[in-house]
N, C-alpha and C. Protein backbone atom coordinates (compact mmCIF):
# COMPACT_ATOMS: atom_id res chain seq x y z
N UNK A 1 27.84 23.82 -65.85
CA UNK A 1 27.72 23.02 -64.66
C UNK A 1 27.04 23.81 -63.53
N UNK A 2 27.21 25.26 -63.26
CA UNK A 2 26.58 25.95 -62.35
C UNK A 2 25.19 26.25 -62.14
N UNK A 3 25.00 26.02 -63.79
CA UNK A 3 23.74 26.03 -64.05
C UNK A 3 23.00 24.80 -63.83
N UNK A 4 23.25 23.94 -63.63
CA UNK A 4 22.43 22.71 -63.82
C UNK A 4 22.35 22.31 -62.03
N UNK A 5 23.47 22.70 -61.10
CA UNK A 5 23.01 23.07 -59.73
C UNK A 5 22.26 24.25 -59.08
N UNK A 6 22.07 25.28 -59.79
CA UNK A 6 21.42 25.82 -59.52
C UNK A 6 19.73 25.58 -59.77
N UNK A 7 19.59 25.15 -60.71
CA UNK A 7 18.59 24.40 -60.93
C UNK A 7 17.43 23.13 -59.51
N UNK A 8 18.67 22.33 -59.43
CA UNK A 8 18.71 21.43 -58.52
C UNK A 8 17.98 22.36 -57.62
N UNK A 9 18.89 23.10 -56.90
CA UNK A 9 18.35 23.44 -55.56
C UNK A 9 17.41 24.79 -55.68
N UNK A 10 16.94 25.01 -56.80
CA UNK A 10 15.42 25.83 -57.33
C UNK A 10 14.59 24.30 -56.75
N UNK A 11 14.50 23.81 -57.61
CA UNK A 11 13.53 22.60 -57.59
C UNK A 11 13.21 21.99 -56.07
N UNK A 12 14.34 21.87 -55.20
CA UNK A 12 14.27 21.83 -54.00
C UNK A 12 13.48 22.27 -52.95
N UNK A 13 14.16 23.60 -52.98
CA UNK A 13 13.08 24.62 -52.41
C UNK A 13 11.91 24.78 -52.60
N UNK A 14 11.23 24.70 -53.94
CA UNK A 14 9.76 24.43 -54.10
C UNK A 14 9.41 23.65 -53.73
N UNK A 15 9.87 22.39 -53.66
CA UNK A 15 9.18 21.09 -52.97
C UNK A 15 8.95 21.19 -51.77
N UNK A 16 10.26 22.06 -50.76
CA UNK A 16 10.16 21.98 -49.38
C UNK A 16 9.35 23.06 -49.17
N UNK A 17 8.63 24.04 -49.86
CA UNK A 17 7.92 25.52 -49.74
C UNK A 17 6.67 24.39 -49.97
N UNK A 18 6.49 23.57 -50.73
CA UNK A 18 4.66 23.49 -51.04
C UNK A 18 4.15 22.73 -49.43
N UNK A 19 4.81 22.04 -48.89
CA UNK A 19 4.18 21.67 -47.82
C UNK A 19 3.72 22.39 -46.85
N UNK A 20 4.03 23.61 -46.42
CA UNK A 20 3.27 24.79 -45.43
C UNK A 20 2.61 25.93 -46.30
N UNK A 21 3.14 26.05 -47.55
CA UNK A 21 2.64 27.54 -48.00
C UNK A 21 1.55 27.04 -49.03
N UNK A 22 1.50 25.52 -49.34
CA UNK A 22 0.71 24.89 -50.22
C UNK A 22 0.54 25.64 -51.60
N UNK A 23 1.81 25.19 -52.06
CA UNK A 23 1.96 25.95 -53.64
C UNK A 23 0.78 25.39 -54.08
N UNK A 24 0.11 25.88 -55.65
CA UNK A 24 -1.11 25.00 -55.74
C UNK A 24 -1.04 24.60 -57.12
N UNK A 25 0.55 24.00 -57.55
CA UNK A 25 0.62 23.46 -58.62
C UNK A 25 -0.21 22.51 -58.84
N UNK A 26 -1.34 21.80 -58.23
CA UNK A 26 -2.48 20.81 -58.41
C UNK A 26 -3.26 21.89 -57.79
N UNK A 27 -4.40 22.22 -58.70
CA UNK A 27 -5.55 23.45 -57.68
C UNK A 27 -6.71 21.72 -57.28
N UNK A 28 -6.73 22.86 -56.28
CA UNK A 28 -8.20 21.84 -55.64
C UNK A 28 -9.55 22.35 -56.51
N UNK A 29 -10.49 21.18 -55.90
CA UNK A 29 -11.89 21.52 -56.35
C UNK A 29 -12.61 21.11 -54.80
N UNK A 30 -11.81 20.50 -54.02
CA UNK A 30 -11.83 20.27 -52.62
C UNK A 30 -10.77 20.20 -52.10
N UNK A 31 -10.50 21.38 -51.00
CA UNK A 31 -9.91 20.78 -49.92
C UNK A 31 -10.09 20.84 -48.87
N UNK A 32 -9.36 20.34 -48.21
CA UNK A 32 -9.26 19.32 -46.54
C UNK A 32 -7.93 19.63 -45.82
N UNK A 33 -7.91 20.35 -45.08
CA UNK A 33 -6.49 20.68 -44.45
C UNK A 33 -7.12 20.85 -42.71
N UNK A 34 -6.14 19.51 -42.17
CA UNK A 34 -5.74 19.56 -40.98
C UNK A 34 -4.74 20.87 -40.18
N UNK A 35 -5.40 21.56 -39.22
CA UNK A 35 -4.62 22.66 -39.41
C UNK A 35 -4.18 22.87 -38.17
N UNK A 36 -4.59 23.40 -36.43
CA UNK A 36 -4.19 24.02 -35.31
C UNK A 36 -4.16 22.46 -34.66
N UNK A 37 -3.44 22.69 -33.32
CA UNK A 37 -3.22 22.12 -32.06
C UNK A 37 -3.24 20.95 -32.35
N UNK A 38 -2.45 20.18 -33.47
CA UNK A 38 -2.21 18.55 -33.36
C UNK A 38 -0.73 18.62 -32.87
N UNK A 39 -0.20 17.79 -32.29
CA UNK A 39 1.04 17.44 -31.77
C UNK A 39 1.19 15.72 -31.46
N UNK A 40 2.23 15.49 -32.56
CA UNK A 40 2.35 14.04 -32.73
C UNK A 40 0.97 13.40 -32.75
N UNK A 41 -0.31 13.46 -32.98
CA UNK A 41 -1.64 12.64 -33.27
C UNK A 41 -1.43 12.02 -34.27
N UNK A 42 -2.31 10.53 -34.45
CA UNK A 42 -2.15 9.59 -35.04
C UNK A 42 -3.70 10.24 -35.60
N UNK A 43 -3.91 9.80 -37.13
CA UNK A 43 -4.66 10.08 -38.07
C UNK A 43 -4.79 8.95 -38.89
N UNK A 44 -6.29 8.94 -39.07
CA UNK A 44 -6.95 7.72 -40.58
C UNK A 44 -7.97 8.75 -41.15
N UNK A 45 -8.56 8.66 -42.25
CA UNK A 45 -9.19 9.14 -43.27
C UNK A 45 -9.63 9.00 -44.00
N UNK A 46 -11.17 8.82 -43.62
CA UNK A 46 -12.09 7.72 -44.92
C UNK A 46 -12.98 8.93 -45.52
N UNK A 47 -13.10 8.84 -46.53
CA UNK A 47 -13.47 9.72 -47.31
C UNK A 47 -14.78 9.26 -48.58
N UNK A 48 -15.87 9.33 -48.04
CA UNK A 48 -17.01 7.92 -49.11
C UNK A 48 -16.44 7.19 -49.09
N UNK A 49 -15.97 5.87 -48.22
CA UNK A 49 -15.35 4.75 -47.53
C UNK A 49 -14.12 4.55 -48.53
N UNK A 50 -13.42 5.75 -48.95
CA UNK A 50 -12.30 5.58 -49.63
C UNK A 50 -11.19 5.76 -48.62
N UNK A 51 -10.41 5.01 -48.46
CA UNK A 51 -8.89 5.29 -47.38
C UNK A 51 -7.97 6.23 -47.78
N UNK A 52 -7.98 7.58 -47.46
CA UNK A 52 -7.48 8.37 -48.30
C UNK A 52 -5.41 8.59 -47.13
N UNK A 53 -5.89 8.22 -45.89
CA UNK A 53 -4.98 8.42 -45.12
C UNK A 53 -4.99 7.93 -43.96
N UNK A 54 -3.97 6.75 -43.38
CA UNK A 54 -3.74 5.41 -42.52
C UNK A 54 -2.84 5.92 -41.86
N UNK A 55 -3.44 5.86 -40.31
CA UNK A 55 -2.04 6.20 -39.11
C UNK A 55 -1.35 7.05 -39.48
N UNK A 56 -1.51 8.14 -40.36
CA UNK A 56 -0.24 9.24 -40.64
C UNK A 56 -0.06 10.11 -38.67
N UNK A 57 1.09 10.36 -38.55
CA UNK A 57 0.92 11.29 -37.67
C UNK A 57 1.26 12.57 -37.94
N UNK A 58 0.86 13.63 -37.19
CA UNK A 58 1.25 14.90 -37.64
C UNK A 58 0.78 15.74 -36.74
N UNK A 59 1.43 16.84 -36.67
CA UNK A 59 1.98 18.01 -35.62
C UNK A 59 1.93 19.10 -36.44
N UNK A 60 1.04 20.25 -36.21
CA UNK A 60 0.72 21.68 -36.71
C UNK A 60 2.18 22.27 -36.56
N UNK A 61 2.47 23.69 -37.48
CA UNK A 61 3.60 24.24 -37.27
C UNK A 61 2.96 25.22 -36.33
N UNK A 62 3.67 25.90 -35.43
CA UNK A 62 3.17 26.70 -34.37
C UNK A 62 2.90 27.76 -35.27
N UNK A 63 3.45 28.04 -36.07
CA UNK A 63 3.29 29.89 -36.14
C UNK A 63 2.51 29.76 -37.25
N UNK A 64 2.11 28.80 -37.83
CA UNK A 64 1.32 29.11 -39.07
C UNK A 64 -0.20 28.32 -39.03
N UNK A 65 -0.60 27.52 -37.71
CA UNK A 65 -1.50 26.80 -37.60
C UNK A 65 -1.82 26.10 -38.96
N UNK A 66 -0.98 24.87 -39.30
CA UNK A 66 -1.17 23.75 -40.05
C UNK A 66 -0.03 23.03 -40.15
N UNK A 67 -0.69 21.40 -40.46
CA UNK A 67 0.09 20.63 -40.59
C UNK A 67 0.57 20.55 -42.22
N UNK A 68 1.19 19.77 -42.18
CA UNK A 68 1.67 18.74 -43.27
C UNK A 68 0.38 18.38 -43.86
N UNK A 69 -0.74 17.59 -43.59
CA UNK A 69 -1.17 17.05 -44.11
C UNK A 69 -2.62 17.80 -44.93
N UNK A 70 -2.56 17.66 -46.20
CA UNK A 70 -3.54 18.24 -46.80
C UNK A 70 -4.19 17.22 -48.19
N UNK A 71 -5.84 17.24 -47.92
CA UNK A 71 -6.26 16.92 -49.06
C UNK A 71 -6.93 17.06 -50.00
N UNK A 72 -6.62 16.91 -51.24
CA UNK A 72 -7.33 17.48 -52.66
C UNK A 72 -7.71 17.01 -53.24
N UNK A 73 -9.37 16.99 -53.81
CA UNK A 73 -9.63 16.61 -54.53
C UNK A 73 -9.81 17.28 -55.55
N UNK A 74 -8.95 16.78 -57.00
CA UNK A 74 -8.40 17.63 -58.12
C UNK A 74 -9.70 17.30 -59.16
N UNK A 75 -10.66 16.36 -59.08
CA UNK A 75 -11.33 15.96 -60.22
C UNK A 75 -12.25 14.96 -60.05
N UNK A 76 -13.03 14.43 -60.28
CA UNK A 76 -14.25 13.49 -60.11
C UNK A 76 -13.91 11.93 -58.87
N UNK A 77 -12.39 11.82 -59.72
CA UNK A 77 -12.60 10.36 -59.43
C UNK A 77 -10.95 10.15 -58.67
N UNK A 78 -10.54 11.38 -58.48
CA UNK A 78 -9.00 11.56 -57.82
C UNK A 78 -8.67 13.02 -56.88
N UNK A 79 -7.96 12.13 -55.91
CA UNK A 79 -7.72 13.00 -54.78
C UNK A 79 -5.67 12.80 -54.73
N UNK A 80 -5.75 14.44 -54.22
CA UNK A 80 -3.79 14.15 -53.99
C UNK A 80 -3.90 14.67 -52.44
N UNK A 81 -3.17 13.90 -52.00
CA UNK A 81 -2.27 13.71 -50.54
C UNK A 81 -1.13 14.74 -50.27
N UNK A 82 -1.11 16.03 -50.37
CA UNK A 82 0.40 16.80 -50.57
C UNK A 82 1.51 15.73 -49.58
N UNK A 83 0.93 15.23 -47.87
CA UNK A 83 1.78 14.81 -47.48
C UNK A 83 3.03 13.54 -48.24
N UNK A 84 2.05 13.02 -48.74
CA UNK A 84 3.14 12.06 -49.40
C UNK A 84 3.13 12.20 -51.12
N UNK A 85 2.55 13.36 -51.43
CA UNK A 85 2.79 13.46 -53.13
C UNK A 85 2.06 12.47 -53.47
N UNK A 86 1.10 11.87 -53.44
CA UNK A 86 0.46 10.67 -54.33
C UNK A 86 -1.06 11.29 -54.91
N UNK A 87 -1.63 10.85 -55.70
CA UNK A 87 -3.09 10.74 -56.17
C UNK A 87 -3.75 9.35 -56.15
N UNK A 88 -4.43 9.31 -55.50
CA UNK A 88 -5.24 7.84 -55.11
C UNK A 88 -6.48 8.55 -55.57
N UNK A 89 -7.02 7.16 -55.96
CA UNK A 89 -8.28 6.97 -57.00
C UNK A 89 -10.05 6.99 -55.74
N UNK A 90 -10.68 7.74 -56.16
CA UNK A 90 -11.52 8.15 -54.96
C UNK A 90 -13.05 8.64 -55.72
N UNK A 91 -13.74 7.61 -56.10
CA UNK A 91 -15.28 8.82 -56.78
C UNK A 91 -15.22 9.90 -56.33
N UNK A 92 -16.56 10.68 -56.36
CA UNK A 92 -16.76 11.05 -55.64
C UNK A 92 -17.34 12.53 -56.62
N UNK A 93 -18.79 13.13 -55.78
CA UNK A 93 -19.68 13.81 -56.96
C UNK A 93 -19.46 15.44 -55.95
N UNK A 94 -19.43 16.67 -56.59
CA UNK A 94 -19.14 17.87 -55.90
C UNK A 94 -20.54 18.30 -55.73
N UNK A 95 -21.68 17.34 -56.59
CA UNK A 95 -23.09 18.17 -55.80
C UNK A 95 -23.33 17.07 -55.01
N UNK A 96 -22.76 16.21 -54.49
CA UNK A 96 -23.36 15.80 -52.64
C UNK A 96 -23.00 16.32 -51.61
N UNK A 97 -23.09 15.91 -50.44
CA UNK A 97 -22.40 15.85 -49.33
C UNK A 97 -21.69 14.97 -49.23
N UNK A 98 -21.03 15.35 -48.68
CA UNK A 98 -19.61 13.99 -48.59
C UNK A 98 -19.52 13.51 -46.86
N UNK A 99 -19.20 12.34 -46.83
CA UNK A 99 -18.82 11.99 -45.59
C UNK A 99 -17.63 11.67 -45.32
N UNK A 100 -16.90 11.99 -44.36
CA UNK A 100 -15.44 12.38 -43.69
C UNK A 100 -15.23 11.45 -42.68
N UNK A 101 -14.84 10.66 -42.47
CA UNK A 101 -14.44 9.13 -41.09
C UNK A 101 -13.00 9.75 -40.50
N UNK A 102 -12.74 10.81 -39.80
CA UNK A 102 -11.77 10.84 -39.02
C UNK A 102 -11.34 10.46 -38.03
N UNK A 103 -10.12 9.32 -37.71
CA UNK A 103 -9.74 8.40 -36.81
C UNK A 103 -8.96 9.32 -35.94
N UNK A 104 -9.23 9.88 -34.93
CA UNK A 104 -8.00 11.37 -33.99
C UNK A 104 -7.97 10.16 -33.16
N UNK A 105 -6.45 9.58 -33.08
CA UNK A 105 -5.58 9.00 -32.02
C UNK A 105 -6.63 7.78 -31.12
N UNK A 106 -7.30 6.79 -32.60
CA UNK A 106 -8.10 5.57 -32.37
C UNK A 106 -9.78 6.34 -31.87
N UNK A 107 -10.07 7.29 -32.07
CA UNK A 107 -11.29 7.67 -31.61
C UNK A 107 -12.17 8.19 -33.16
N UNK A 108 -13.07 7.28 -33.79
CA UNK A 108 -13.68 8.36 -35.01
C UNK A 108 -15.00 8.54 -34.57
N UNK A 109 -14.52 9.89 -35.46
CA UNK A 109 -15.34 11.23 -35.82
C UNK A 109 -15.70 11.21 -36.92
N UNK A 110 -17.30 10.94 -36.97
CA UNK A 110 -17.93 11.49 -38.54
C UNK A 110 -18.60 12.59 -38.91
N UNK A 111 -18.04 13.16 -40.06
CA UNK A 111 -18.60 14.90 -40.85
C UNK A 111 -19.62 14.40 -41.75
N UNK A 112 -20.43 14.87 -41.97
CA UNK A 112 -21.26 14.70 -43.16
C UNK A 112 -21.00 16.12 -43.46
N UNK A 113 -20.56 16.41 -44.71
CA UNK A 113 -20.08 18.00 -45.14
C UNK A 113 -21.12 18.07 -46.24
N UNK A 114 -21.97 19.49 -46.20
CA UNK A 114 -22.63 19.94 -47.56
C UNK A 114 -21.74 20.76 -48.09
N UNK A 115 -21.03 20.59 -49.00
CA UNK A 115 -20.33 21.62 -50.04
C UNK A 115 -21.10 22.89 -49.97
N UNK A 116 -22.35 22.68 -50.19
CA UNK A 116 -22.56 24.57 -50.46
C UNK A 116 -22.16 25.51 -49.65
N UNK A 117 -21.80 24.96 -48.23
CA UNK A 117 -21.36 25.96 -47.40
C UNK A 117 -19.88 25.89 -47.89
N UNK A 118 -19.12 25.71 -48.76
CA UNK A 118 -18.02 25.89 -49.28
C UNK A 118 -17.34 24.74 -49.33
N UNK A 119 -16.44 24.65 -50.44
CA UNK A 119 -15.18 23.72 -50.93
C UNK A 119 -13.82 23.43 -50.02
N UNK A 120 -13.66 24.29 -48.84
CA UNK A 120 -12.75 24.50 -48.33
C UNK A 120 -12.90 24.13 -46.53
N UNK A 121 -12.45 23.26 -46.71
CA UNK A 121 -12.71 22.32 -45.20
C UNK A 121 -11.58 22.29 -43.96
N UNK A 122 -10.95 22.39 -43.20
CA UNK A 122 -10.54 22.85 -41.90
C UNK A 122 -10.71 22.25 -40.64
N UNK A 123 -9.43 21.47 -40.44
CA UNK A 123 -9.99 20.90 -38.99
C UNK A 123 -9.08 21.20 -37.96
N UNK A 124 -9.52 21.75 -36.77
CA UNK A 124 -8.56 22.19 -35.47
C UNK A 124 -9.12 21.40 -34.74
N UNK A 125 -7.92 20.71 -33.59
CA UNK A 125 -7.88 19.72 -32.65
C UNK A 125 -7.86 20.45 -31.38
N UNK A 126 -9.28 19.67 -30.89
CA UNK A 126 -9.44 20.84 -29.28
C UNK A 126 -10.01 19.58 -28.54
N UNK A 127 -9.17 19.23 -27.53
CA UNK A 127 -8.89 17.93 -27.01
C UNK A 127 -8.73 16.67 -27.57
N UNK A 128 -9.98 16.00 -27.44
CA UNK A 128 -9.91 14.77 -28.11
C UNK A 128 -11.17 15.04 -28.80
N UNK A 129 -11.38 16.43 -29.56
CA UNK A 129 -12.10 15.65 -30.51
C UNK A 129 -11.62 17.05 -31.51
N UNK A 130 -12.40 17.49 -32.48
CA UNK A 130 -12.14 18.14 -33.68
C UNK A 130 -13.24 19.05 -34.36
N UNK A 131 -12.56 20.39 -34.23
CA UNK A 131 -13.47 21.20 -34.92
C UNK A 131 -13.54 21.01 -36.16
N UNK A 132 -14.81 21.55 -36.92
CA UNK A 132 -14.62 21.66 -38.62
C UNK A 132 -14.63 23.05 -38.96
N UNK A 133 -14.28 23.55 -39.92
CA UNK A 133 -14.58 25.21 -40.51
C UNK A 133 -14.26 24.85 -41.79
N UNK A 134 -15.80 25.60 -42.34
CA UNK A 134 -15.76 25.83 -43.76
C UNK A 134 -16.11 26.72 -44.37
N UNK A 135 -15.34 27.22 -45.12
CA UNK A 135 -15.40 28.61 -46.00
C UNK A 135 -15.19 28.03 -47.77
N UNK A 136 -15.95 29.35 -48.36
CA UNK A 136 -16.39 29.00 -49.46
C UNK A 136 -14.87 29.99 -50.34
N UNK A 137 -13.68 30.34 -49.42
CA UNK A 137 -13.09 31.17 -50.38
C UNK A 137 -11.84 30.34 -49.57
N UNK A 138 -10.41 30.07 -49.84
CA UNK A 138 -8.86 29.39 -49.36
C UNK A 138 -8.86 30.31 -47.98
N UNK A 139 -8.35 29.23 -47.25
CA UNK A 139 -7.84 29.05 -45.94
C UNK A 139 -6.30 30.31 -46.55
N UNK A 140 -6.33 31.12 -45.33
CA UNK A 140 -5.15 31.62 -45.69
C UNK A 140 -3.64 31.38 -44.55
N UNK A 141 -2.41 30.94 -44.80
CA UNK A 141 -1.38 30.57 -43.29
C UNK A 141 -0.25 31.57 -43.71
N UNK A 142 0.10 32.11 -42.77
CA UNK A 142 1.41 32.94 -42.96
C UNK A 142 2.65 32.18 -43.49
């Protein structure tokens, strides 16, 4: 019996660890992580006019500059949401550029991103509008 709670709350803890330390039991082939100075902002997320993320709100952790919300695309035609654990169905080719529709608190912002400057995408909120940073090697958060 001790064993089978201990278990439990193994399993736990990983779940509540992947949302800031972004375990990478799904590796990306893209990602997208919302990261510094959001506080309570309302968020949408069109992604090659795919809806990848509707009104989520979300608030950076102070000490580690990032939110909750991160996205991956694991494979051609599917992307995962860490915030809510899902994989929604999304084309989408790794030799284009991709276009990014970010809704910051009813105001969008469009990215046209060339991958070659890297797989690894980054957005910090500096007023009302939004930086991008992209690096071709993982975002690293304490």
């Amino acid at each position: 019996m001790k064993n089978i709670i201990l278990i439990i709350l193994s399993s736990s803890f990983i779940c509540c660890r992947a949302s800031y330390q972004h375990d990478k039991q799904i590796p990306a082939r893209v990602e997208i992580d919302f990261q510094d100075f959001f506080k309570d902002d309302t968020i949408s997320v069109k992604i090659n006019n795919c809806l990848i993320i509707e009104n989520s709100i979300i608030t950076s952790e102070p000490s580690i500059g990032l939110t909750k919300c991160s996205i991956r695309f694991i494979n051609s035609k599917d992307v995962f949401i860490e915030e809510t654990n899902k994989i929604l169905p999304c084309p989408f080719s790794f030799k284009k550029n991709i276009n990014i529709l970010v809704t910051l608190n009813k105001k969008e912002i469009l990215f046209n991103i060339d991958l070659r400057k890297g797989h690894f995408i980054g957005f910090d909120k500096k007023g009302n509008e939004l930086d991008l940073l992209q690096s071709k090697t993982p975002f690293e958060y304490d």
